[in-house]
Protein backbone atom coordinates (compact mmCIF):
# COMPACT_ATOMS: atom_id res chain seq x y z
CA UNK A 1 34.65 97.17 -90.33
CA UNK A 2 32.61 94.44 -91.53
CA UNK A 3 32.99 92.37 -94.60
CA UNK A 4 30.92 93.25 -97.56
CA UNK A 5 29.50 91.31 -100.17
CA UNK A 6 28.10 92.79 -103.10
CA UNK A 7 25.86 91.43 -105.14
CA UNK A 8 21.93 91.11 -106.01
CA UNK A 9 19.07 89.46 -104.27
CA UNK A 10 18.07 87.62 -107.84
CA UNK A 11 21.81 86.96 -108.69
CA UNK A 12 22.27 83.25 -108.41
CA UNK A 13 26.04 83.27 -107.63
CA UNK A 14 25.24 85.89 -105.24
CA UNK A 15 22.72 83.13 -103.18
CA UNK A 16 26.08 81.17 -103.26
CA UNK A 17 27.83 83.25 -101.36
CA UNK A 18 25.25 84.71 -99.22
CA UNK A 19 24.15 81.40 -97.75
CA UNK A 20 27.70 80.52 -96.94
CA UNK A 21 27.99 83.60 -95.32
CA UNK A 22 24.99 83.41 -93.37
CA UNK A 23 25.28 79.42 -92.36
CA UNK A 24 29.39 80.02 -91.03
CA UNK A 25 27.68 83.00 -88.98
CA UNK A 26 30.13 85.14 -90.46
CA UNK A 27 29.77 88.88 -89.91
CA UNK A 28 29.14 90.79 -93.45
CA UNK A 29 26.88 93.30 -94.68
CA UNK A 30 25.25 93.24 -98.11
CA UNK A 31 25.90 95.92 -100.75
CA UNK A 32 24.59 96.32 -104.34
CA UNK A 33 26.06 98.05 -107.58
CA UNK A 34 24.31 101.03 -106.58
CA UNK A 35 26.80 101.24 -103.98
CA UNK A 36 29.40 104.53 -105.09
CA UNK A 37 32.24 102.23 -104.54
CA UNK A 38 30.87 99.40 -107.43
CA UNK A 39 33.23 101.48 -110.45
CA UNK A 40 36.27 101.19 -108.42
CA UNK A 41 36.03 97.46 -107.62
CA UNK A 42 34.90 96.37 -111.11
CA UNK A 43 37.75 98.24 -112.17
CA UNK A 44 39.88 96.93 -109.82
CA UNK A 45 38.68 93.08 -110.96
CA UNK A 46 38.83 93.66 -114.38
CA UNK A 47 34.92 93.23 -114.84
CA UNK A 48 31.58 93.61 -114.16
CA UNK A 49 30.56 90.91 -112.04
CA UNK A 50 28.56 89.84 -108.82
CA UNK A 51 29.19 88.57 -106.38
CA UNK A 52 32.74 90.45 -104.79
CA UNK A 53 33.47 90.59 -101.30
CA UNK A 54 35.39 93.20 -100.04
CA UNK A 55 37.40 91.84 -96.65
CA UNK A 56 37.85 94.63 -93.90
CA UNK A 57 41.04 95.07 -95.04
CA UNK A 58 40.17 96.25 -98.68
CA UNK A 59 41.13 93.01 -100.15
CA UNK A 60 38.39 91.90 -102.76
CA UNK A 61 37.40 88.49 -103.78
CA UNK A 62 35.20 87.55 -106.78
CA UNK A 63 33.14 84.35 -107.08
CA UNK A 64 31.18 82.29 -104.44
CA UNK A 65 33.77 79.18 -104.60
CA UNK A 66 36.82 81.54 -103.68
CA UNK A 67 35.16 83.79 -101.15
CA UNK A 68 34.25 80.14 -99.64
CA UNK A 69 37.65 78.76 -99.75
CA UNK A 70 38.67 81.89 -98.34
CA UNK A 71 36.73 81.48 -95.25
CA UNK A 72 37.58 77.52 -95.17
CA UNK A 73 41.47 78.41 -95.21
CA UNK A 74 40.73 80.52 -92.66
CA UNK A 75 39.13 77.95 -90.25
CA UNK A 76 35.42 77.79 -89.69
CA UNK A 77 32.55 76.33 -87.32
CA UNK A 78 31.93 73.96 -90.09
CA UNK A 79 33.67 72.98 -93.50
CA UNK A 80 31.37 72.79 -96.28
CA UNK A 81 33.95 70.57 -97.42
CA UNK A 82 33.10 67.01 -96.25
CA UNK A 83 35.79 65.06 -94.76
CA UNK A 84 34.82 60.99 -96.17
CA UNK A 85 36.04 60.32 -99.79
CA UNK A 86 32.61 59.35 -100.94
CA UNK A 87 30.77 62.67 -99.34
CA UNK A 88 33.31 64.97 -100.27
CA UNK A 89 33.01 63.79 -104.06
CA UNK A 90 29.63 63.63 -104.03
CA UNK A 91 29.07 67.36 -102.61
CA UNK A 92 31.79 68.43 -105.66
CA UNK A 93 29.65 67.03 -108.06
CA UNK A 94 26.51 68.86 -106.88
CA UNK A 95 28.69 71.87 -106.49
CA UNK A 96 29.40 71.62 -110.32
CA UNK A 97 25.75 70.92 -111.49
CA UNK A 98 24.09 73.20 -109.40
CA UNK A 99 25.81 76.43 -110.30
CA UNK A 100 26.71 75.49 -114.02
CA UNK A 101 24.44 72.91 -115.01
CA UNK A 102 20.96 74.50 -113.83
CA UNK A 103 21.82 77.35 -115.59
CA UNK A 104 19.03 76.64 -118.63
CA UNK A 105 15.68 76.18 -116.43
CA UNK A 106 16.97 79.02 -114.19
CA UNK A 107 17.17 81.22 -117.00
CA UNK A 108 14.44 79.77 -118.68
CA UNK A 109 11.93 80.21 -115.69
CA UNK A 110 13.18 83.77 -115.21
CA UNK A 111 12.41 85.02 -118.83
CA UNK A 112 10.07 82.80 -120.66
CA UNK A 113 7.02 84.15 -118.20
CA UNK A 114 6.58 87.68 -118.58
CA UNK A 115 3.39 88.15 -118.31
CA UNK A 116 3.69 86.82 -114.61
CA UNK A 117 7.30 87.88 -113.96
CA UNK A 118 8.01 90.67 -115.42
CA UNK A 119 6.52 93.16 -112.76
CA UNK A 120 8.77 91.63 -110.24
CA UNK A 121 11.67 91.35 -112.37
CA UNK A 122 11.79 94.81 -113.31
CA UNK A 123 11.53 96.13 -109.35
CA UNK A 124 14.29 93.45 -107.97
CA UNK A 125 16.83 94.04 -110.42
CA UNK A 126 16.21 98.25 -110.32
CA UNK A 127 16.23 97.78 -106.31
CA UNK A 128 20.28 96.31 -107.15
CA UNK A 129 21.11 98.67 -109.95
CA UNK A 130 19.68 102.12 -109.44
CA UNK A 131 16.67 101.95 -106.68
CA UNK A 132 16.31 105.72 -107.52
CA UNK A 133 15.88 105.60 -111.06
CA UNK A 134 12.42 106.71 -112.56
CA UNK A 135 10.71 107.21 -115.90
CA UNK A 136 13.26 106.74 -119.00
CA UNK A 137 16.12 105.95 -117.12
CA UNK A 138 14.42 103.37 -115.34
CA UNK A 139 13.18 101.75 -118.73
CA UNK A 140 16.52 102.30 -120.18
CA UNK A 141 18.65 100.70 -117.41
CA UNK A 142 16.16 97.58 -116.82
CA UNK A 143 15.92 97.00 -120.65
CA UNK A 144 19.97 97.16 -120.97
CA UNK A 145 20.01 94.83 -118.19
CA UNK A 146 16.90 92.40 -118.68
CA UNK A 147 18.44 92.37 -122.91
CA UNK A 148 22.13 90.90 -121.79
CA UNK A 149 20.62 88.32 -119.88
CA UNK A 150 17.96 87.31 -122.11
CA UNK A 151 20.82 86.91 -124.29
CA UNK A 152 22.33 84.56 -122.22
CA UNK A 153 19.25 82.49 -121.70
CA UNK A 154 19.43 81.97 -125.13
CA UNK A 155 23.53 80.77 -125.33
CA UNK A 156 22.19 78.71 -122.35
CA UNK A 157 19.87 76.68 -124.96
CA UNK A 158 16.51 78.31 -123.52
CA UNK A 159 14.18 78.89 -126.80
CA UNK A 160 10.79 78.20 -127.58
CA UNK A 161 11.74 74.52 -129.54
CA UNK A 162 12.92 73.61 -126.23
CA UNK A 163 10.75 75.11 -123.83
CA UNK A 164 8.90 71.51 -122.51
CA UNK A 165 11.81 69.34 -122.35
CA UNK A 166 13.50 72.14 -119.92
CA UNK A 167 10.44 71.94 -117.50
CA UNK A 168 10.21 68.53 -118.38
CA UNK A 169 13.69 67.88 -116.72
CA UNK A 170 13.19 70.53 -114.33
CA UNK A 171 9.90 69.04 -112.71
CA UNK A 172 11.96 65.52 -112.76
CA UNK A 173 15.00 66.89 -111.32
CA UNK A 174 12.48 68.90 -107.97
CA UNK A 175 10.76 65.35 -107.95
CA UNK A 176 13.86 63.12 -107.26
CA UNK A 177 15.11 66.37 -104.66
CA UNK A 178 12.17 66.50 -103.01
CA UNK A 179 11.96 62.80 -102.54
CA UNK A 180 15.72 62.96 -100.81
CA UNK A 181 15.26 66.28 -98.89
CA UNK A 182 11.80 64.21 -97.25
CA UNK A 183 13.87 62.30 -95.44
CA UNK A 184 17.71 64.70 -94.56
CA UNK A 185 17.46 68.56 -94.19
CA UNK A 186 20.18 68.83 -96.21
CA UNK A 187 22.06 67.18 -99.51
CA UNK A 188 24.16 64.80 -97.00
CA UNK A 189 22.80 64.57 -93.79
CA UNK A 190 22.72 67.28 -91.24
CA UNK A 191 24.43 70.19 -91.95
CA UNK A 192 24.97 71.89 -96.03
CA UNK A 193 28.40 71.43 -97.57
CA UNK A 194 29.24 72.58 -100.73
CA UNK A 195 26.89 70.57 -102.93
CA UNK A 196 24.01 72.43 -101.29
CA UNK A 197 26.04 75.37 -101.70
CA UNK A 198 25.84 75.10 -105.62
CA UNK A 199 22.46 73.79 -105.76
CA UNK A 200 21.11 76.72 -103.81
CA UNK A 201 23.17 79.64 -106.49
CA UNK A 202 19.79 78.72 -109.14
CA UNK A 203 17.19 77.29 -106.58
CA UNK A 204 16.78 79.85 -104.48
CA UNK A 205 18.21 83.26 -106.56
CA UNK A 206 15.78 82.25 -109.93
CA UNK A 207 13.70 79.15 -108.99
CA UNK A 208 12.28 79.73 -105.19
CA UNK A 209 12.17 83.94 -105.52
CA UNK A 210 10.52 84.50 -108.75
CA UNK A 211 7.13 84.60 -109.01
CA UNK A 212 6.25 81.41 -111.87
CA UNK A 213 9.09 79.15 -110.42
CA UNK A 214 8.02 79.54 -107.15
CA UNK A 215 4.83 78.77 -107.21
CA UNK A 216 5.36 75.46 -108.69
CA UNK A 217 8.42 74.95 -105.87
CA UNK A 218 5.64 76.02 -103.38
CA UNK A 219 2.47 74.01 -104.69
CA UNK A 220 4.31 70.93 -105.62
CA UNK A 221 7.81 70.30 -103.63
CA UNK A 222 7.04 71.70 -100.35
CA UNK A 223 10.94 69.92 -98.96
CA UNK A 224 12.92 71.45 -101.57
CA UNK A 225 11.38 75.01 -101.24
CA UNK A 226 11.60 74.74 -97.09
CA UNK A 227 15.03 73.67 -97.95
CA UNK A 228 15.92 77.23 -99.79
CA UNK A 229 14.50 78.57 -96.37
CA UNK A 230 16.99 76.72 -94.10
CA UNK A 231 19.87 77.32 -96.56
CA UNK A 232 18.90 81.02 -95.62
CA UNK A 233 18.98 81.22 -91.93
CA UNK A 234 21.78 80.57 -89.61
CA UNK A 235 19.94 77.59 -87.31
CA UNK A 236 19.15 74.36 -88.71
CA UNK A 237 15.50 75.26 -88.93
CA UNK A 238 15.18 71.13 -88.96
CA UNK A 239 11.18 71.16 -89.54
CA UNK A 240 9.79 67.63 -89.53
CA UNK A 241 13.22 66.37 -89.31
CA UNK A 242 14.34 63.94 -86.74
CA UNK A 243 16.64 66.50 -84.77
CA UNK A 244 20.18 64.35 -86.01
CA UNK A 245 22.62 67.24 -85.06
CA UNK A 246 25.09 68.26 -87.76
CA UNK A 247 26.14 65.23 -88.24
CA UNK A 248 26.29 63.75 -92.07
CA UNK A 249 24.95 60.52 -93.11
CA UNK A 250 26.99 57.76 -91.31
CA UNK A 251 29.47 55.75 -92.75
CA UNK A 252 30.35 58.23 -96.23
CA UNK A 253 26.79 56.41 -97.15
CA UNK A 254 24.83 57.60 -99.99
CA UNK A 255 21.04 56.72 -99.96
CA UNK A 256 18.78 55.59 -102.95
CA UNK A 257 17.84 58.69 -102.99
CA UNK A 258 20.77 60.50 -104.02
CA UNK A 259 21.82 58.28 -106.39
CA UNK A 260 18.80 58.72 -108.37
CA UNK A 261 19.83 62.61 -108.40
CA UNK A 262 23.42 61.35 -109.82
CA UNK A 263 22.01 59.35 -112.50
CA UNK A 264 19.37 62.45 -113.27
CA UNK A 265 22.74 64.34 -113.14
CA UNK A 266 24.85 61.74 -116.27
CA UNK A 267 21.41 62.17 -117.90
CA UNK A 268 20.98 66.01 -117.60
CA UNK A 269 24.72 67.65 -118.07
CA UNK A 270 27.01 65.13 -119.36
CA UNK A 271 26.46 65.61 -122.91
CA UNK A 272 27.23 69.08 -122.36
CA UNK A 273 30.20 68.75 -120.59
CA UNK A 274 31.69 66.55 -123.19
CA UNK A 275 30.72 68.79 -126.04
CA UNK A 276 32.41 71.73 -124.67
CA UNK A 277 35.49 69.70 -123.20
CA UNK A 278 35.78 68.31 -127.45
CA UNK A 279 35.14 72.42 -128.69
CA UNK A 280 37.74 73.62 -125.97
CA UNK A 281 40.40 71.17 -126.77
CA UNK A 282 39.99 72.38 -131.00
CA UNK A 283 39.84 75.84 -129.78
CA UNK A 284 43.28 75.02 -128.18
CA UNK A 285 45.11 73.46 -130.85
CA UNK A 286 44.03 76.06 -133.11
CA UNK A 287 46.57 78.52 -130.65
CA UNK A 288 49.62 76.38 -129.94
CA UNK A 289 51.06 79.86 -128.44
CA UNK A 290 48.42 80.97 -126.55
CA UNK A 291 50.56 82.58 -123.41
CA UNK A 292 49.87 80.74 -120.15
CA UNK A 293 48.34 83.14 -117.70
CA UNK A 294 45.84 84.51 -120.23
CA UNK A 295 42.68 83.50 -121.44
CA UNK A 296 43.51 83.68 -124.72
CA UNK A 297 40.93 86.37 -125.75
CA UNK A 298 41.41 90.49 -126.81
CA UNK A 299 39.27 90.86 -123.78
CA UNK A 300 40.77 89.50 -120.73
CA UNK A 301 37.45 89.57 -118.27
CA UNK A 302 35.79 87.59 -121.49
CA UNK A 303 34.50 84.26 -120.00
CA UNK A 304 33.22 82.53 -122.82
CA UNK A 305 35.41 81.34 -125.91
CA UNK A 306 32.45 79.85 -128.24
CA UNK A 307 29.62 77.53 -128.87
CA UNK A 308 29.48 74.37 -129.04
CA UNK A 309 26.25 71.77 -130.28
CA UNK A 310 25.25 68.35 -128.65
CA UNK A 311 22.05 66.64 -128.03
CA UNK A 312 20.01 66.93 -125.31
CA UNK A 313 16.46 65.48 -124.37
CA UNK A 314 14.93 65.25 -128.40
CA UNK A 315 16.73 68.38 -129.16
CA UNK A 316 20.50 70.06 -130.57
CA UNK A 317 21.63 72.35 -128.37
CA UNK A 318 24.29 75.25 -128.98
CA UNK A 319 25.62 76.69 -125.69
CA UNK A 320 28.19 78.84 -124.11
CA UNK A 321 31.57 77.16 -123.78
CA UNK A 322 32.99 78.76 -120.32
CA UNK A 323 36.32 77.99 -118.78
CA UNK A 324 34.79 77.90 -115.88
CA UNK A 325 33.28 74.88 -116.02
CA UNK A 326 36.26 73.31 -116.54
CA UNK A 327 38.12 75.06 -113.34
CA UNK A 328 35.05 73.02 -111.60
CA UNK A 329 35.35 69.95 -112.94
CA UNK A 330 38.84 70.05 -112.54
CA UNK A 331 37.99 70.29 -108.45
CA UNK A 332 35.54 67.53 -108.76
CA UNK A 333 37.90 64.91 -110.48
CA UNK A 334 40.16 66.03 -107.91
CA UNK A 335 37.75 64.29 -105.17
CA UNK A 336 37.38 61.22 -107.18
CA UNK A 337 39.02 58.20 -105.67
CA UNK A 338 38.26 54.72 -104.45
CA UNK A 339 34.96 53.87 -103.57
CA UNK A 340 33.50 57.18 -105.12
CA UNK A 341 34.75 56.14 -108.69
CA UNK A 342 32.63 53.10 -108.63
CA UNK A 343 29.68 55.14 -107.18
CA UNK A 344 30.31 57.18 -109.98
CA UNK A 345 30.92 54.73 -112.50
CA UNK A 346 27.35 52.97 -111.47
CA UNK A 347 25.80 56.23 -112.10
CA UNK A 348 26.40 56.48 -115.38
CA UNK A 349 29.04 59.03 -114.33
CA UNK A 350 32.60 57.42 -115.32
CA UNK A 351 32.38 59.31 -118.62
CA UNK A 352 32.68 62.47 -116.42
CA UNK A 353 35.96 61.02 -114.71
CA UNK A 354 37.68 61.08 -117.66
CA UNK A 355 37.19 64.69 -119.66
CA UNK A 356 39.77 66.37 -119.72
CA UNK A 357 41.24 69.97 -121.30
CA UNK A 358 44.54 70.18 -122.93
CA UNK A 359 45.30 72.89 -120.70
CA UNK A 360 44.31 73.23 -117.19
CA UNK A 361 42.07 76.15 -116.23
CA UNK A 362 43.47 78.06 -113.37
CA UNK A 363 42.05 81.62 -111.38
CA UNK A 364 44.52 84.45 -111.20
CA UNK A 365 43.81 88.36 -110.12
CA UNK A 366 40.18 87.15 -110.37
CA UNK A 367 39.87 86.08 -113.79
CA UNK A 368 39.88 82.56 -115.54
CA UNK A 369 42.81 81.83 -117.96
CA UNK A 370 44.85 78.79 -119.14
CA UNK A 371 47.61 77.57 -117.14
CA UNK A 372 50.24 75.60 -119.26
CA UNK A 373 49.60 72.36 -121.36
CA UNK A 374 49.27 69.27 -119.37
């Protein structure tokens, strides 16, 4: 028996996963929640959520960073986890933004188009959920579905008001990616690590797959959308590349290139990330006996605890405050040392260093909670 990963073609965590998967040359098959087994495991993990791997041996895993750090304890062909201070700090910080803070144009480029994505939409997530499903309980299914996560495009900031600043950054953001991946087939240098493993979660499950995003990908930033191809396929598929091997960029260096992505990065997310650091730490105080182990919520599977506002390109924003994001940036500050603090610090990042949460967050049985006070 085979490992299994279920999840969804359009599910950005999912494309996490899957291209780990795929560049290791691991052995797995792909399932969706179609799949009779789906009650038992959501059961089992305590929610409904993509992507799980089930190992051979039953055991299941949810979320792209653990089922990678599965694999990595377990000794692969190539850690995603670089082994030079500077690269290995670097590739956490894309890891962060990529899968937490791309989440507004993802969402926003999935359901701000219907009249051009809708068609598509409908089929891809019905070919996950219930490929048989016709008539009514199509329509009934796809509208539950399509409704929660319109709903979270929204607690992700996406609205009307803000519409052109999110393509705005967006269209920076491919620019200044483009303009790196032009010159290395991947984030550092020859082979993906982690970084391009959270930067593909969005840009390839929303941004390169449906049908408005990717045409602009297509037309406009021909390296970034050839990148979500070689993220995709087990061989380098190096293109105009000069063939470099796996090898990263010599000596931990970090081009002009990427550095204009970090600064795009302070610009982009770190308002966010302090907000919600600032609303978690009240939201904290206000339970001095919130039990350790626990998220703190009636609903243990919960993942958000609130909203908080901060401004962002011209606009106030109101977003989802998720523990996760702070189990992430806990790993990235982790990485910070040495030469990569004053990379970091001439980025406009140092602000970044230095947010903290009262309380750690820590992953148990699958779920987020709050480990003791610091």
């Amino acid at each position: 028996m085979t490992a299994k990963l279920f999840g969804m073609p359009g599910s950005l965590y999912t494309a996490r996963a899957r291209s780990y998967l795929i560049k290791q040359r691991i052995d797995f098959e792909e399932a969706i929640p179609a799949d009779p087994a789906w009650p038992a495991i959501t059961q089992a993990i305590g929610r409904w959520i993509i992507p799980v791997l089930m190992l051979p041996d039953g055991t299941l895993i949810q979320d792209g960073v653990a089922i990678i750090d599965h694999y990595e304890a377990q000794g692969v062909r190539r850690s995603a986890y670089p082994e030079t201070p500077v690269h290995r700090a670097v590739a956490h910080l894309f890891e962060l933004y990529g899968a937490e803070g791309m989440l507004r144009p993802a969402m926003h480029y999935r359901w701000s188009f219907d009249a051009d994505n809708l068609a598509f939409l409908r089929r891809d997530f019905m070919s996950g959920l219930m490929p048989a499903a016709t008539g009514d309980a199509e329509e009934a299914i796809f509208l539950g579905a399509s409704g929660r996560m319109r709903k979270a495009a929204a607690s992700f900031g996406v609205s009307e008001a803000t519409a052109p600043a999110i393509e705005a950054s967006y269209l920076a953001f491919l620019g200044l990616l483009d303009a790196h991946l032009a010159d290395y087939p991947y984030l550092l240098g020859g082979r993906p690590t982690i970084g391009d493993y959270g930067l593909i979660a969005p840009l390839y499950a929303h941004l390169a797959r449906d049908p408005v995003p990717a045409a602009i990908m297509k037309s406009g930033f021909f390296h970034v959308w050839r990148w979500t191809e070689r993220m995709n396929a087990a061989q380098a598929l190096l293109g105009g590349h000069a063939a470099r091997g796996e090898a990263l960029i010599e000596d931990d260096g970090v081009p002009e290139t990427l550095k204009a992505l970090m600064r795009f990065v302070a610009d982009d997310f770190l308002p966010e990330l302090v907000a919600h650091v600032a609303f978690a730490n009240d939201w904290l105080a206000e339970r001095p006996d919130l039990v350790a182990g626990t998220n703190g919520l009636d609903n243990p599977g919960a993942r958000g605890i609130g909203m908080a506002g901060f401004d962002w390109q011209g606009h106030t924003l109101s977003t989802a405050v998720l523990p996760y994001r702070f189990w992430m940036l806990d790993r990235l500050q982790a990485a910070v040392g040495g030469a990569a603090r004053l990379l970091f610090g001439d980025a406009g990042l140092g602000p970044l260093l230095a947010l903290r949460t009262d309380r750690p967050v820590e992953r148990q049985g699958n779920l987020e909670v709050w480990g003791e006070r610091r």
